[in-house]
Protein backbone atom coordinates (compact mmCIF):
# COMPACT_ATOMS: atom_id res chain seq x y z
CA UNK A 1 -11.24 76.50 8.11
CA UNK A 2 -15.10 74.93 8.02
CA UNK A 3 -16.52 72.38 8.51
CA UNK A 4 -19.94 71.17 7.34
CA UNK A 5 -21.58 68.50 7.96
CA UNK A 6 -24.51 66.58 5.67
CA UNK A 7 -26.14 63.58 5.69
CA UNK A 8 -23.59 60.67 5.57
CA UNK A 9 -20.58 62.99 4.90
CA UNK A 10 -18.65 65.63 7.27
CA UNK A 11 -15.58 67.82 5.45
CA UNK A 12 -13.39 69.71 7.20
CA UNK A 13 -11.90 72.40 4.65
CA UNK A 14 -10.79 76.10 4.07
CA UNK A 15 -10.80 78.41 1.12
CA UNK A 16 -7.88 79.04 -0.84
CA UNK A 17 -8.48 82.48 -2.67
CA UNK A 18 -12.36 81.55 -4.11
CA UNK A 19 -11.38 77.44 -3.81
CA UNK A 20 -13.00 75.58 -1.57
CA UNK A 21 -10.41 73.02 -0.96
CA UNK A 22 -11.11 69.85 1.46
CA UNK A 23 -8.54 68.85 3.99
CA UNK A 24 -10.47 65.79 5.96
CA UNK A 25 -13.40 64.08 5.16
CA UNK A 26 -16.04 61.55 6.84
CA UNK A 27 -18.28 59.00 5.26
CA UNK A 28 -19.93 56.70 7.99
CA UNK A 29 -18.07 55.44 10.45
CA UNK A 30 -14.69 56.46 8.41
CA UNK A 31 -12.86 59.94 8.42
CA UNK A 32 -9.82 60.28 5.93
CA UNK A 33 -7.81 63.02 5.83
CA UNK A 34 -6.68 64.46 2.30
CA UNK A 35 -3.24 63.71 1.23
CA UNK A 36 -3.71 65.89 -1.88
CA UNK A 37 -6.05 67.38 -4.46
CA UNK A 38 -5.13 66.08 -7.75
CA UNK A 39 -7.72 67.79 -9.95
CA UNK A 40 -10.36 70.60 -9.81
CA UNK A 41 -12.74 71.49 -12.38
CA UNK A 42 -15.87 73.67 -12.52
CA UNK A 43 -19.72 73.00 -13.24
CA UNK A 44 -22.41 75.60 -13.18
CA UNK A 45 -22.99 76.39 -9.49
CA UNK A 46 -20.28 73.78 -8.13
CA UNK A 47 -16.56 73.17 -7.70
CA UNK A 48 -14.88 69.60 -7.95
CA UNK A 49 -12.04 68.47 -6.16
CA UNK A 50 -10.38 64.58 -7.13
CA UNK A 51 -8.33 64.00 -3.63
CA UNK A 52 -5.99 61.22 -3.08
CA UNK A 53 -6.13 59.42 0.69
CA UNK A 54 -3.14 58.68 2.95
CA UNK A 55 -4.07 55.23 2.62
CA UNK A 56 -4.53 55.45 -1.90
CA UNK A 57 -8.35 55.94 -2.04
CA UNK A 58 -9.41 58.54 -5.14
CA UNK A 59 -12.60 60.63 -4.31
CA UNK A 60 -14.05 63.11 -6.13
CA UNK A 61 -15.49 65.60 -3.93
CA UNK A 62 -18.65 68.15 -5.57
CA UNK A 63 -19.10 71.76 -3.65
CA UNK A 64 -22.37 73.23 -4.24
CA UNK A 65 -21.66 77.16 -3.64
CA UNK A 66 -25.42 77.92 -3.34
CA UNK A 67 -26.27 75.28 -0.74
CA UNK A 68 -22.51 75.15 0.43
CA UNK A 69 -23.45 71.24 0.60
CA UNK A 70 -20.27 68.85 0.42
CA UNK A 71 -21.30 65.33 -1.54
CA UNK A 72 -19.08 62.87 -2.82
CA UNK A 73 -19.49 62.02 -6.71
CA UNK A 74 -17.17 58.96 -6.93
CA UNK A 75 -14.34 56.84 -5.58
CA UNK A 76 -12.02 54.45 -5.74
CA UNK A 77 -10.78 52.22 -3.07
CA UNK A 78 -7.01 51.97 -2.23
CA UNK A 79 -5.51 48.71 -1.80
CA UNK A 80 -5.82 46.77 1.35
């Protein structure tokens, strides 16, 4: 398990086999843990990871294996 933390985001995750896969996340003053990875797909130099929150967000996490940089690509707010 790893952890890295970049400007604005912390993640908390291991690798499964050559996945990176997240398990807890932190954007500001927030941390959410990962409920479950939905999707992963691949781009040239990164992985992507759609998780699912506890609480219903949808993020879609980007891995960049060169930098091994976490950023987050786009979300979706659960309900309140």
């Amino acid at each position: 398990m790893s952890e890295r933390q970049h400007p604005g985001l912390r993640v908390t995750w291991r690798r499964d086999g050559s996945l990176p896969t997240p398990l807890r996340f932190g954007l500001g003053e927030g941390d959410h843990d990962v409920a479950e990875v939905q999707d992963r797909w691949f781009g040239e130099g990164y992985v992507y990871a759609k998780v699912r929150t506890p609480e219903g967000g949808t993020y879609i996490l980007r891995h960049d294996e060169e930098r091994d940089a976490w950023e987050v690509t786009c979300f979706r707010a659960g309900p309140d």
